[in-house]
PDB file of N, CA and C in Angstrom:
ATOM      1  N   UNK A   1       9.914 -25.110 -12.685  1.00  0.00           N
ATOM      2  CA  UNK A   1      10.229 -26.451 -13.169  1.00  0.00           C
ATOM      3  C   UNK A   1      10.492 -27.361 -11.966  1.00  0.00           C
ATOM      4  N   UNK A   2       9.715 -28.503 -12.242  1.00  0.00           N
ATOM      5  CA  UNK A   2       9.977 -28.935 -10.609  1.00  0.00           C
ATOM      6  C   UNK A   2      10.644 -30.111 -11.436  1.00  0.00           C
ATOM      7  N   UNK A   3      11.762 -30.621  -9.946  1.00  0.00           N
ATOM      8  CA  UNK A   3      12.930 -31.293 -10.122  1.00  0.00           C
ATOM      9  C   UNK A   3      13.345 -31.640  -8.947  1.00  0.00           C
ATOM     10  N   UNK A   4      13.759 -33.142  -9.053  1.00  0.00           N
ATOM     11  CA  UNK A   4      13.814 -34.261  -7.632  1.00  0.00           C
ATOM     12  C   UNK A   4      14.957 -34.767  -7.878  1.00  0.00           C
ATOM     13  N   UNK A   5      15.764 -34.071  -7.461  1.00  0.00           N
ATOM     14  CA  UNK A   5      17.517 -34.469  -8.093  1.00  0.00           C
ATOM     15  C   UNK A   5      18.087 -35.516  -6.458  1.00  0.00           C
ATOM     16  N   UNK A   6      18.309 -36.826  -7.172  1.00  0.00           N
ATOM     17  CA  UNK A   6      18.891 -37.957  -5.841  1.00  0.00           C
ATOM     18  C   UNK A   6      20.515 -37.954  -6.083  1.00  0.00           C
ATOM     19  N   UNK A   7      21.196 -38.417  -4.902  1.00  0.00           N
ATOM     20  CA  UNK A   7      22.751 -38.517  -5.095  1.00  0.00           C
ATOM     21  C   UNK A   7      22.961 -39.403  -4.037  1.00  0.00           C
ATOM     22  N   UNK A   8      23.926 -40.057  -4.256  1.00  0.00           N
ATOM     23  CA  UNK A   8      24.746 -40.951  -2.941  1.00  0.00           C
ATOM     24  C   UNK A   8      24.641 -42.200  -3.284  1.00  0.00           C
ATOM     25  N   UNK A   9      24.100 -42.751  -4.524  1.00  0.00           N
ATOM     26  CA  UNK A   9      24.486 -44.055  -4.712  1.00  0.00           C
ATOM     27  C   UNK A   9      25.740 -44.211  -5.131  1.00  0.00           C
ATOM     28  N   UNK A  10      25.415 -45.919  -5.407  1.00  0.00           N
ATOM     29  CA  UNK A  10      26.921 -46.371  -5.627  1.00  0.00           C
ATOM     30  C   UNK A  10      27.471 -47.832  -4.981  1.00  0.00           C
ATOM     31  N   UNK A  11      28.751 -48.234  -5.222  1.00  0.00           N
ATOM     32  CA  UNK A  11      29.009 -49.887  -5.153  1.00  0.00           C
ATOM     33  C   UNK A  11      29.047 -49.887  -3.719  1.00  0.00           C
ATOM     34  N   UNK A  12      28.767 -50.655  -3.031  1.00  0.00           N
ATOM     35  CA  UNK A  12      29.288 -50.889  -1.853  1.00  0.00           C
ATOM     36  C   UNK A  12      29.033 -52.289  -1.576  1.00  0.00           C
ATOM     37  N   UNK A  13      30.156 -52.738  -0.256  1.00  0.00           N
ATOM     38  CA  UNK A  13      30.304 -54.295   0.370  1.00  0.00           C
ATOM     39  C   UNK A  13      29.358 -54.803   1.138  1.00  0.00           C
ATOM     40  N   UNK A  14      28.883 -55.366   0.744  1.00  0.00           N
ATOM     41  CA  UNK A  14      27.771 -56.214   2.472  1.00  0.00           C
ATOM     42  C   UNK A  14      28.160 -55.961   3.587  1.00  0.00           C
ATOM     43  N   UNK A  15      27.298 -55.420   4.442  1.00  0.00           N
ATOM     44  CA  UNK A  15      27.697 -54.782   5.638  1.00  0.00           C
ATOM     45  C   UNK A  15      27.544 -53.495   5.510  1.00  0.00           C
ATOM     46  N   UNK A  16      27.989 -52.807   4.370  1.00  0.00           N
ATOM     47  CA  UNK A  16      28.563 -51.344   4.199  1.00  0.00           C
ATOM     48  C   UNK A  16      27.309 -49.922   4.576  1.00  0.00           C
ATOM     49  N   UNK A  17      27.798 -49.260   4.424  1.00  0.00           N
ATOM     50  CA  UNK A  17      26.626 -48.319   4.133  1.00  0.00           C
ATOM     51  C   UNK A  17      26.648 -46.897   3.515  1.00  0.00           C
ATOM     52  N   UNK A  18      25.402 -46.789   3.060  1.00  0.00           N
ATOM     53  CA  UNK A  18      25.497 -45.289   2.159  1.00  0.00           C
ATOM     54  C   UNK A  18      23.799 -44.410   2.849  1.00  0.00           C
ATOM     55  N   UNK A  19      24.226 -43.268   2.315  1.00  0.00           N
ATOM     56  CA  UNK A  19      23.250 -41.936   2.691  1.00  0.00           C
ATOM     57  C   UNK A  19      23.246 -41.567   0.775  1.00  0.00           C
ATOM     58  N   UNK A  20      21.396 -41.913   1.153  1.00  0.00           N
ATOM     59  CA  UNK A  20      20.968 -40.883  -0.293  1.00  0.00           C
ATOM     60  C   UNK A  20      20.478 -39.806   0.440  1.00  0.00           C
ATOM     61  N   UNK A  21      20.512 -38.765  -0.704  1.00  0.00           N
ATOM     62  CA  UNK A  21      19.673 -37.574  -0.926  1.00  0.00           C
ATOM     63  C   UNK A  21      19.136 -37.485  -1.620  1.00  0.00           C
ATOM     64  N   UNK A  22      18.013 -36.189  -1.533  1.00  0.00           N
ATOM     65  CA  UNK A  22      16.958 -35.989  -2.506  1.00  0.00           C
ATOM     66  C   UNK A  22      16.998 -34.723  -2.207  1.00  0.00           C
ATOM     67  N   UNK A  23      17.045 -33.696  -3.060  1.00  0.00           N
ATOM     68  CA  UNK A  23      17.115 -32.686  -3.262  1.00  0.00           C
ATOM     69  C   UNK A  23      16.080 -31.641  -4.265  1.00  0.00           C
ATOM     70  N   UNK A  24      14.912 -31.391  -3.448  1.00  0.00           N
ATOM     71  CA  UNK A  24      14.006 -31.081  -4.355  1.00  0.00           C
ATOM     72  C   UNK A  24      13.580 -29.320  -4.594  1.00  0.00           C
ATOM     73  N   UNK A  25      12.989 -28.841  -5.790  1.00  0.00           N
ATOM     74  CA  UNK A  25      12.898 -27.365  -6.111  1.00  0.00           C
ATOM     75  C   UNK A  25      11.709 -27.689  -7.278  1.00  0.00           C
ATOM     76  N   UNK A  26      11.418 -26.577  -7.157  1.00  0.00           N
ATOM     77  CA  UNK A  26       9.939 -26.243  -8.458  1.00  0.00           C
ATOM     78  C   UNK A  26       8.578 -26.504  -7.440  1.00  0.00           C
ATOM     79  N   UNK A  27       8.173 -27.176  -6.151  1.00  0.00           N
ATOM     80  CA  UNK A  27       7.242 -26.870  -5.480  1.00  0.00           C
ATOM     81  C   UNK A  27       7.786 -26.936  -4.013  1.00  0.00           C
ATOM     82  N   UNK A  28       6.420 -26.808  -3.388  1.00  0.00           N
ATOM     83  CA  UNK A  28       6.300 -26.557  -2.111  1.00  0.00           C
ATOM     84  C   UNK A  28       6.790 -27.813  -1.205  1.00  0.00           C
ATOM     85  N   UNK A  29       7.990 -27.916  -0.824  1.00  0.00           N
ATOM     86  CA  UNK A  29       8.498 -29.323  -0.393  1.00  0.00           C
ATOM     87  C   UNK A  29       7.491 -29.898   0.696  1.00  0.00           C
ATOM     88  N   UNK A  30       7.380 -28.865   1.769  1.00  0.00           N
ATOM     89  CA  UNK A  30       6.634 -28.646   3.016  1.00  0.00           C
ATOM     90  C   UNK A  30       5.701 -29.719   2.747  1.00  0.00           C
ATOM     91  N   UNK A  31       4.778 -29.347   2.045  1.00  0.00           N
ATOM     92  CA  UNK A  31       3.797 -29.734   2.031  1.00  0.00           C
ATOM     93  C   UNK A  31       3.211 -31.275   1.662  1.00  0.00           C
ATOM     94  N   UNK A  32       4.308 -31.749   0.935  1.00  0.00           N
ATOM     95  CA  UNK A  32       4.548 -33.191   0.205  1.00  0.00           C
ATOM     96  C   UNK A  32       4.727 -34.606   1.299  1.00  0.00           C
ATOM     97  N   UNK A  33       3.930 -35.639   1.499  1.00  0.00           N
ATOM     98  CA  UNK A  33       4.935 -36.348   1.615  1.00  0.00           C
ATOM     99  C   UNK A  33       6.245 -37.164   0.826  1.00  0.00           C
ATOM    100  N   UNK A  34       6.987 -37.403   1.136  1.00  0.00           N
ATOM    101  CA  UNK A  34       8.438 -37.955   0.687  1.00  0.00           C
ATOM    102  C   UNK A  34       8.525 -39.714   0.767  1.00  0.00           C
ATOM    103  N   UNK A  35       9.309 -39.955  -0.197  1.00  0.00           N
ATOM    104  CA  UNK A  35       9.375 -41.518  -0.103  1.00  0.00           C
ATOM    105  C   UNK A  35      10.466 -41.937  -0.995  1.00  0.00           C
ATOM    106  N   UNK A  36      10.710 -43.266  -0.336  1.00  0.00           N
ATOM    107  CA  UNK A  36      12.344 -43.586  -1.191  1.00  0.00           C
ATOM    108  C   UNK A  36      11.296 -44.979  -2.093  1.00  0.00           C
ATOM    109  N   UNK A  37      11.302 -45.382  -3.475  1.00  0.00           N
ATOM    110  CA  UNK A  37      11.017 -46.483  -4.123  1.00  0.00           C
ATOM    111  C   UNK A  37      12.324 -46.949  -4.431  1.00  0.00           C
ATOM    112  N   UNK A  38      12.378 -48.479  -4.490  1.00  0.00           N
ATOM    113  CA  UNK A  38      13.189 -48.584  -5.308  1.00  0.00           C
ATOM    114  C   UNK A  38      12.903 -49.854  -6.319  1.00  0.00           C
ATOM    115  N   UNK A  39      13.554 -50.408  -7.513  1.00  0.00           N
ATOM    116  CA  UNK A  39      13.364 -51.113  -8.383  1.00  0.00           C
ATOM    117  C   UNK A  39      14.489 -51.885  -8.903  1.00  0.00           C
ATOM    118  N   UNK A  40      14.606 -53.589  -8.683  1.00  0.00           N
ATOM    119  CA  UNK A  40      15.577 -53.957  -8.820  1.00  0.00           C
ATOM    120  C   UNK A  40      15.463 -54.685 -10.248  1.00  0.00           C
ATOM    121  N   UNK A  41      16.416 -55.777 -11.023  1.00  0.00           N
ATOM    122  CA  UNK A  41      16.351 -55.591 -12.194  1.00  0.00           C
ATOM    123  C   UNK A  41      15.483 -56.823 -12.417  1.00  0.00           C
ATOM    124  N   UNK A  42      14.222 -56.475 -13.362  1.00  0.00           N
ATOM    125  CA  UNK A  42      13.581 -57.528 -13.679  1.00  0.00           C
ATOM    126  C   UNK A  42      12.370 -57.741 -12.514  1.00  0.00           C
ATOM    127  N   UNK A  43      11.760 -56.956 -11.802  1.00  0.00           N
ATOM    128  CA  UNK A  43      11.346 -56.675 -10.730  1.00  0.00           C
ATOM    129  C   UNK A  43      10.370 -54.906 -10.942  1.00  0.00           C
ATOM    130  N   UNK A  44       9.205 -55.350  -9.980  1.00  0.00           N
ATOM    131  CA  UNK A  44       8.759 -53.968 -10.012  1.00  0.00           C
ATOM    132  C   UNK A  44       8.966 -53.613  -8.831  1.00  0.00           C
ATOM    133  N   UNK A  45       8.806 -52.057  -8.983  1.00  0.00           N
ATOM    134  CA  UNK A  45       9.380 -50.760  -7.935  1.00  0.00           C
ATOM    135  C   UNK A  45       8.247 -51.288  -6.755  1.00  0.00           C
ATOM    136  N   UNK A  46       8.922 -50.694  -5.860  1.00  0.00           N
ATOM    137  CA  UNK A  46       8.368 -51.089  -4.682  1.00  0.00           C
ATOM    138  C   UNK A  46       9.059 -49.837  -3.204  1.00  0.00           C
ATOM    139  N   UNK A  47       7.815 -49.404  -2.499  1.00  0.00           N
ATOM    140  CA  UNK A  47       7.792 -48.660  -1.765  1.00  0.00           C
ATOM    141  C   UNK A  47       8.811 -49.085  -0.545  1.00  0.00           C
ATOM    142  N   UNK A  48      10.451 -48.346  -0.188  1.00  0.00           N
ATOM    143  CA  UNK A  48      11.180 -48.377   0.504  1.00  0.00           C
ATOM    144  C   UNK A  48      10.518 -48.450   1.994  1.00  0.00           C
ATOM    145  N   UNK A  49      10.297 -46.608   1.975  1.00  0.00           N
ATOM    146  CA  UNK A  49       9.958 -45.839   3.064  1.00  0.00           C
ATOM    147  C   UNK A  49       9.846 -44.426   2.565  1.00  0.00           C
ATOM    148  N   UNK A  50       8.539 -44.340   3.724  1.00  0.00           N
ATOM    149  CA  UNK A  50       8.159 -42.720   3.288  1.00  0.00           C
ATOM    150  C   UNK A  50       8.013 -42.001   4.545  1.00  0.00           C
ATOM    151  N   UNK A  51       7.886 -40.506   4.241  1.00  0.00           N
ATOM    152  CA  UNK A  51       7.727 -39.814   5.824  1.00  0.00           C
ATOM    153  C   UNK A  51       6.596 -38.418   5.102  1.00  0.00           C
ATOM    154  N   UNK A  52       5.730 -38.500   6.308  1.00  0.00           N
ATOM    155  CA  UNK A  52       4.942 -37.172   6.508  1.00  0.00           C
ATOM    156  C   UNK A  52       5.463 -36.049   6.129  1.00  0.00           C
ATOM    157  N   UNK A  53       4.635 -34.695   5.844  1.00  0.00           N
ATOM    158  CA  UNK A  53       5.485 -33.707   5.084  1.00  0.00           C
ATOM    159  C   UNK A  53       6.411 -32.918   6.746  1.00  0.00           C
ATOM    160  N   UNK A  54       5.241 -33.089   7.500  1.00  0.00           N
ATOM    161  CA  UNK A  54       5.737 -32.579   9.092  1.00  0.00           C
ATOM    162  C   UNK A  54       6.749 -33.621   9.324  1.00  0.00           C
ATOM    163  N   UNK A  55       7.262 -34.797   8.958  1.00  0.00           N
ATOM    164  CA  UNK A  55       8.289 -35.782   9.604  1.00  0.00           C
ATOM    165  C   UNK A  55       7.799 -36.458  10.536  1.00  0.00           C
ATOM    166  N   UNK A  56       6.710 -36.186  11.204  1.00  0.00           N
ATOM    167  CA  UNK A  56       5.882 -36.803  12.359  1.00  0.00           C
ATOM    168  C   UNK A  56       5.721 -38.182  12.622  1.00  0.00           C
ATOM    169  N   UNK A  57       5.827 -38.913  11.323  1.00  0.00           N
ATOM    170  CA  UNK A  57       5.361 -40.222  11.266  1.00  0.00           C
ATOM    171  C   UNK A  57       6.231 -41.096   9.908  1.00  0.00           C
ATOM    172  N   UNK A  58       6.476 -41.714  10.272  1.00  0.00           N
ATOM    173  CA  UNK A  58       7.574 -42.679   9.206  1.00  0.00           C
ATOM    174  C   UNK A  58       6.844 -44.289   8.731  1.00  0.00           C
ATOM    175  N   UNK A  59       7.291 -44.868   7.687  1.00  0.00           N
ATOM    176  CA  UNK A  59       6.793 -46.144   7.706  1.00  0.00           C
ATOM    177  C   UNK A  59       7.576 -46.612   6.724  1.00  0.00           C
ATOM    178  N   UNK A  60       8.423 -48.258   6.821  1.00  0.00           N
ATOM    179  CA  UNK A  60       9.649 -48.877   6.450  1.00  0.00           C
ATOM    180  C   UNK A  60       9.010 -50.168   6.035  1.00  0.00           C
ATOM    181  N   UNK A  61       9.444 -50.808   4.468  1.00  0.00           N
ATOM    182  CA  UNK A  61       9.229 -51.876   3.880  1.00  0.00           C
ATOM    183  C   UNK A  61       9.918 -53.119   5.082  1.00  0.00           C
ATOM    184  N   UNK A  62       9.329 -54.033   5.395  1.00  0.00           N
ATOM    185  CA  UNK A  62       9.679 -55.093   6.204  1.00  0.00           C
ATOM    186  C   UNK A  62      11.051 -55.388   6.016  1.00  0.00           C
ATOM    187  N   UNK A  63      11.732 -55.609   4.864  1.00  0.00           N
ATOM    188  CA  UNK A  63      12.862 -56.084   4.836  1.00  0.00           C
ATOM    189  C   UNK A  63      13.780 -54.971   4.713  1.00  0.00           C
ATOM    190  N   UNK A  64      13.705 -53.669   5.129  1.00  0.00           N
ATOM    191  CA  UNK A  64      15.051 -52.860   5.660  1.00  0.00           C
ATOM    192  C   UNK A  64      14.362 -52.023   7.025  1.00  0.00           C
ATOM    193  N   UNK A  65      13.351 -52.339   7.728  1.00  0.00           N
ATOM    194  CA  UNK A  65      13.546 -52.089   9.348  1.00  0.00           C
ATOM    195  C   UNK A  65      14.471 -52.550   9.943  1.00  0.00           C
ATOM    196  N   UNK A  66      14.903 -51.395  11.080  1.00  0.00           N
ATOM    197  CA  UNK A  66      16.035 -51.177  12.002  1.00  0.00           C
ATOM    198  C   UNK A  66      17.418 -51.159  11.100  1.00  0.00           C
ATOM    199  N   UNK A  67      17.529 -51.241   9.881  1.00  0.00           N
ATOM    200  CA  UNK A  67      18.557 -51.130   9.023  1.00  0.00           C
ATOM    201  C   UNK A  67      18.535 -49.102   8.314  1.00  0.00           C
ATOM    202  N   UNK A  68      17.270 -49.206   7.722  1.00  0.00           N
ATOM    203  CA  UNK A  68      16.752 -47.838   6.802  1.00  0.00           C
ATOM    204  C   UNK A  68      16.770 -47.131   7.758  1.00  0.00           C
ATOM    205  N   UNK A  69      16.907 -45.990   7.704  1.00  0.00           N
ATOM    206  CA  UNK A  69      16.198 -44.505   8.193  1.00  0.00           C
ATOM    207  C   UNK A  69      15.842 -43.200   6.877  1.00  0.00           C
ATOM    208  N   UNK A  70      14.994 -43.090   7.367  1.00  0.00           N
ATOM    209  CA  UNK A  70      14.358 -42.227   6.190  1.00  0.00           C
ATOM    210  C   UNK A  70      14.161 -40.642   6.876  1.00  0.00           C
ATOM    211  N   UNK A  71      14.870 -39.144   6.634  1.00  0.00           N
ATOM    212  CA  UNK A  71      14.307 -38.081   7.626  1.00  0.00           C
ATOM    213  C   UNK A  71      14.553 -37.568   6.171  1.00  0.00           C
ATOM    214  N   UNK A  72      13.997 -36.249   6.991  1.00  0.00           N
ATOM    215  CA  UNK A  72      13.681 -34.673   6.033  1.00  0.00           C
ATOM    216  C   UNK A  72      14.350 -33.706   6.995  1.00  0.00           C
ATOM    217  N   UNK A  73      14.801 -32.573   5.813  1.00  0.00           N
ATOM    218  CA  UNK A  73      15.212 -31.312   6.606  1.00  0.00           C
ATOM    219  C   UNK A  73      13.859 -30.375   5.236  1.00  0.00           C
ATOM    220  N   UNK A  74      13.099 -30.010   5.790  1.00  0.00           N
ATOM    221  CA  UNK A  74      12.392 -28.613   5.266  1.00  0.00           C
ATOM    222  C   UNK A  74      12.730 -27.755   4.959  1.00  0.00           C
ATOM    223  N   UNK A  75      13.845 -26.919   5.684  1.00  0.00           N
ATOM    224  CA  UNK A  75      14.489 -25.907   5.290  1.00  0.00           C
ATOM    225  C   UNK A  75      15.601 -25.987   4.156  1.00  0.00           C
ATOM    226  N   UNK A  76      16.497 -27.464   4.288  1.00  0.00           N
ATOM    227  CA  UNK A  76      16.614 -27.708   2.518  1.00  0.00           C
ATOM    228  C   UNK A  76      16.764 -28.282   1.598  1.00  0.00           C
ATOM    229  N   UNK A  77      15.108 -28.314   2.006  1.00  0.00           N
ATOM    230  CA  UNK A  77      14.279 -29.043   1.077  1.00  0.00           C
ATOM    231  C   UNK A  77      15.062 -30.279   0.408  1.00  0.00           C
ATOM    232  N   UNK A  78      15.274 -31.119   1.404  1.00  0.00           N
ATOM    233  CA  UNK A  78      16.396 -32.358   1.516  1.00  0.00           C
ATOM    234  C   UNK A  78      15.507 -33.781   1.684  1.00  0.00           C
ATOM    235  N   UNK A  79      15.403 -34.743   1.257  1.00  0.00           N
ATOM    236  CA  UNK A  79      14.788 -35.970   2.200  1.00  0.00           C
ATOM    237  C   UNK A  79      16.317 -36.759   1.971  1.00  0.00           C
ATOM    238  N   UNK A  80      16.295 -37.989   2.961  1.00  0.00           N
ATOM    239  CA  UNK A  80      17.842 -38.973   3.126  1.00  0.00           C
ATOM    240  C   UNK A  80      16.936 -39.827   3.241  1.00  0.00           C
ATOM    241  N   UNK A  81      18.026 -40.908   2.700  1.00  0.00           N
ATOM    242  CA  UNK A  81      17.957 -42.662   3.321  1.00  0.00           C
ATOM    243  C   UNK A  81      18.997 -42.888   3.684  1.00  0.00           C
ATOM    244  N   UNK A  82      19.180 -43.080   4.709  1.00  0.00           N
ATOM    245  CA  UNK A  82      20.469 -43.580   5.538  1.00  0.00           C
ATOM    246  C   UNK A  82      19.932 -45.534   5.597  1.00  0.00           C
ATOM    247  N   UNK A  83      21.062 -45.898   4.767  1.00  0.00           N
ATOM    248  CA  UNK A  83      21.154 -47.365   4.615  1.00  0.00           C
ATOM    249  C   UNK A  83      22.625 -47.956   5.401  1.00  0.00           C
ATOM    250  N   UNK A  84      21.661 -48.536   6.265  1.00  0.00           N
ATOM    251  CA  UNK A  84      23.278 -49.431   7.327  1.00  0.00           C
ATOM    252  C   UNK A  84      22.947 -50.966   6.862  1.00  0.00           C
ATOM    253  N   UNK A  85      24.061 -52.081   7.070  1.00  0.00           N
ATOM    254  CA  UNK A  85      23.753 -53.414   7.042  1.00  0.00           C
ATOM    255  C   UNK A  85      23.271 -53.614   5.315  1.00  0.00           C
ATOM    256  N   UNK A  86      24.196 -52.782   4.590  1.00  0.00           N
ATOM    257  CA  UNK A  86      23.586 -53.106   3.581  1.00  0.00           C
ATOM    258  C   UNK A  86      23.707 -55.163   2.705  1.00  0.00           C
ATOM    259  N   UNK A  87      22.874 -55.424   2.081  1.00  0.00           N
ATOM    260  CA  UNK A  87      22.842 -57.266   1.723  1.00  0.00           C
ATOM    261  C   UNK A  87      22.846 -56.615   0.280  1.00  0.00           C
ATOM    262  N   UNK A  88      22.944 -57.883  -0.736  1.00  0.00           N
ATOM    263  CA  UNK A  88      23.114 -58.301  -2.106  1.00  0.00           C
ATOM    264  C   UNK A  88      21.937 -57.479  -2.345  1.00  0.00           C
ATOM    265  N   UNK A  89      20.438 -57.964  -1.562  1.00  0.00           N
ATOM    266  CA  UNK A  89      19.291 -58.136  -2.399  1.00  0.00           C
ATOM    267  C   UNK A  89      19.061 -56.889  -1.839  1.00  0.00           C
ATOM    268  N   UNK A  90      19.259 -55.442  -1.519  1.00  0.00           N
ATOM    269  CA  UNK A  90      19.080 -54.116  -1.862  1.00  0.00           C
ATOM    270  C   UNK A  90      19.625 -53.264  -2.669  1.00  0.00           C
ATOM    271  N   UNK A  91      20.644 -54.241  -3.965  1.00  0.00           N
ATOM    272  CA  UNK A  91      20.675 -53.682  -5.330  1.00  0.00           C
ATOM    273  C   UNK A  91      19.531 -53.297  -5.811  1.00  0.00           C
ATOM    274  N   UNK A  92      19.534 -52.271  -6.133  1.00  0.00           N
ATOM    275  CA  UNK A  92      18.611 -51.696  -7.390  1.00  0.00           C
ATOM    276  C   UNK A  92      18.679 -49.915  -7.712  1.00  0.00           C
ATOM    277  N   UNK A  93      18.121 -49.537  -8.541  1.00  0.00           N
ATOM    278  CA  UNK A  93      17.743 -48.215  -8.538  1.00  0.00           C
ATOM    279  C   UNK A  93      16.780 -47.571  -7.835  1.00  0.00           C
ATOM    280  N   UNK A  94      17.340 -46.554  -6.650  1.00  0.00           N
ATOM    281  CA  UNK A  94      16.171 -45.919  -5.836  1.00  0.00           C
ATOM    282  C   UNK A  94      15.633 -44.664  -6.536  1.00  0.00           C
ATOM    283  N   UNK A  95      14.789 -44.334  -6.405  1.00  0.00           N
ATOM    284  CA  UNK A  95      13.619 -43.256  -6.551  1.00  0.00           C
ATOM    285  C   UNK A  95      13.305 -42.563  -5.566  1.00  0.00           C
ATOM    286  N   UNK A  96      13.419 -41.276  -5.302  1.00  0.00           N
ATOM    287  CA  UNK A  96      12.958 -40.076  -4.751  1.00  0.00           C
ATOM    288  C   UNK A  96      11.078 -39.941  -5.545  1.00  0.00           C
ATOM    289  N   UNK A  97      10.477 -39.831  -4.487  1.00  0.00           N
ATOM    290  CA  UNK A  97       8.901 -39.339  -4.537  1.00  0.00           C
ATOM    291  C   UNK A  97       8.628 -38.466  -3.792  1.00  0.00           C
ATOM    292  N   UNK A  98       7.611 -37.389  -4.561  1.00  0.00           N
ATOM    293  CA  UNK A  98       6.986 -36.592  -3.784  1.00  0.00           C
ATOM    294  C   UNK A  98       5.573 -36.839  -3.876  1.00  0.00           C
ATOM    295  N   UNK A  99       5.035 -36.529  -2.935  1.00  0.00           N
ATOM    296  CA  UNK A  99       2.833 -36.462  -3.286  1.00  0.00           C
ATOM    297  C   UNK A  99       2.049 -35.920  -2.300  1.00  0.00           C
ATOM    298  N   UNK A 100       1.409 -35.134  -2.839  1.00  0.00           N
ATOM    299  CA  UNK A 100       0.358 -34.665  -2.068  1.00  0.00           C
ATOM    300  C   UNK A 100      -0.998 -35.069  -3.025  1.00  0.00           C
ATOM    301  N   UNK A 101      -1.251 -36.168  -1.701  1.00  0.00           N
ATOM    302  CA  UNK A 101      -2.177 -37.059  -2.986  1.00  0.00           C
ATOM    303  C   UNK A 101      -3.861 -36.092  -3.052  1.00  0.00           C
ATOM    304  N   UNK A 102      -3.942 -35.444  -2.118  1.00  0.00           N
ATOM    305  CA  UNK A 102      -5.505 -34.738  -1.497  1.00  0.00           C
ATOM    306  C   UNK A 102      -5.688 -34.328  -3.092  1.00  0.00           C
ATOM    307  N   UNK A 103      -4.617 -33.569  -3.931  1.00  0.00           N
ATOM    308  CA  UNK A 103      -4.829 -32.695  -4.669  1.00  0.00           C
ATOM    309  C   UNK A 103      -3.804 -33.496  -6.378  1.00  0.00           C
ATOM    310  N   UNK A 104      -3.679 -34.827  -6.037  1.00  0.00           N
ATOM    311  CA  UNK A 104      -3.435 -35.833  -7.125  1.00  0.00           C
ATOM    312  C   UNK A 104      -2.064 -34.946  -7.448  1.00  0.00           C
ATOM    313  N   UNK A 105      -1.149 -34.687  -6.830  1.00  0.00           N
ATOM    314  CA  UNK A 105       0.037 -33.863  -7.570  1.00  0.00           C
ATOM    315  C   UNK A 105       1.252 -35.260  -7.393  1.00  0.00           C
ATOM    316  N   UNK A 106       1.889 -35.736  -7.831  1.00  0.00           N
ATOM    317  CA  UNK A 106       3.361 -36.839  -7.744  1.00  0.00           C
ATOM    318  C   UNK A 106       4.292 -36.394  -8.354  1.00  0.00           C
ATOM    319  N   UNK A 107       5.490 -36.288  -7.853  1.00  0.00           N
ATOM    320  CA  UNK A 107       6.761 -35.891  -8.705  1.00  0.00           C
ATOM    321  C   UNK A 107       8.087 -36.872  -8.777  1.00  0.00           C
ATOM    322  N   UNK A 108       8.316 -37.739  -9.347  1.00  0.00           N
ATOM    323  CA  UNK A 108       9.470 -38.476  -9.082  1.00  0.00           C
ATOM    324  C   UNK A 108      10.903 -37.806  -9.762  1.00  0.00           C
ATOM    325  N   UNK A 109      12.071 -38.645  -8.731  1.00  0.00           N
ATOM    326  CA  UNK A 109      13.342 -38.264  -9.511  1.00  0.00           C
ATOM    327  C   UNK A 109      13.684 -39.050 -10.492  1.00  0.00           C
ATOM    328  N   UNK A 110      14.994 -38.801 -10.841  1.00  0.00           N
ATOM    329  CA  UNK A 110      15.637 -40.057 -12.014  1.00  0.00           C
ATOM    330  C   UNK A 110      15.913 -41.240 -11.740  1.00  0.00           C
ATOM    331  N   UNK A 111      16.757 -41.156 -10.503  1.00  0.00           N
ATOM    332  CA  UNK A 111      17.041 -42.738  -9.778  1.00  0.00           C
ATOM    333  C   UNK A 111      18.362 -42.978  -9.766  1.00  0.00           C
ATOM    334  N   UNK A 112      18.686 -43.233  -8.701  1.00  0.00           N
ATOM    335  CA  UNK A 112      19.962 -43.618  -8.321  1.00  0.00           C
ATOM    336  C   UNK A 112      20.530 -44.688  -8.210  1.00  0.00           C
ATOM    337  N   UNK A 113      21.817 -45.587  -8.883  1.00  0.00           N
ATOM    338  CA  UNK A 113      22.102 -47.103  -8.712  1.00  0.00           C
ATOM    339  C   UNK A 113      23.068 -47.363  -7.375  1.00  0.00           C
ATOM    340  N   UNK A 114      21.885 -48.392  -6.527  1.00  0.00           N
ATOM    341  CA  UNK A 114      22.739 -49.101  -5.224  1.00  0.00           C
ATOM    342  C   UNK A 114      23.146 -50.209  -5.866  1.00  0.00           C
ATOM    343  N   UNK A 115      24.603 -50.362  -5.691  1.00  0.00           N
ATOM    344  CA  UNK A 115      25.144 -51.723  -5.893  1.00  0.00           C
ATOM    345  C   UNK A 115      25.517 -52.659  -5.229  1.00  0.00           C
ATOM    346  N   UNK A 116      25.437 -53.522  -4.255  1.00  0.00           N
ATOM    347  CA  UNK A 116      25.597 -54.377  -2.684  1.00  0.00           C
ATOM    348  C   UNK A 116      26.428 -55.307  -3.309  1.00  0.00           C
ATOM    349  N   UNK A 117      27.618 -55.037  -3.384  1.00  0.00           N
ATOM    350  CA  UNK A 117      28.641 -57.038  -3.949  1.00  0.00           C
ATOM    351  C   UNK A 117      30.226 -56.815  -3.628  1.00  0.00           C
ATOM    352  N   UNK A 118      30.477 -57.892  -3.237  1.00  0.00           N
ATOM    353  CA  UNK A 118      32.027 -58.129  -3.132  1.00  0.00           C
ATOM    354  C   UNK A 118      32.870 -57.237  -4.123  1.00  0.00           C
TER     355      UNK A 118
END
């Protein structure tokens, strides 16, 4: 049974910052690349940042470079978003993705609520 379980959201102040996880089981993590979506309200989802299944190579939505970091641990079977400088307008619900598109496979999680406000 494959399953993309996220954690670490939650309210926080402008400025503040939080670490998601993604915690994945039922396939081959290795092999996937990883990606954070997220979707704010009234708004469609939209690609954070994602990383290679090797970690080799990263790539960050314009408006959270030098803020986001996005890594993987393989061994368990972990991806993070480390969010610094968090603003208002990175409320929303993030999404954990997996894909190995060669072979059309996608797995998303449930989604986690960031809240950015006084």
């Amino acid at each position: 049974q494959v399953q993309l379980v996220e954690s670490g959201g939650g309210l926080v102040q402008p400025g503040g910052s939080l670490r998601l996880s993604c915690v994945a089981s039922g396939f081959t993590f290795r092999w996937y690349v990883m990606s954070w979506y997220r979707q704010a309200l009234g708004k469609e989802r939209e690609l954070v940042a994602h990383i290679t299944s090797d970690a080799s190579s990263t790539n960050y939505l314009d408006s959270v470079k030098d803020r986001f970091t996005i890594s993987r641990d393989n061994a368990k079977n972990t991806v993070y978003l480390q969010m610094n400088s968090l603003k208002p307008e990175d409320t929303a619900v993030y999404y954990c993705n997996a894909r190995r598109a060669v072979y059309g496979s996608e797995f998303w999680g449930q989604g986690t609520q960031v809240t950015v406000s006084l």
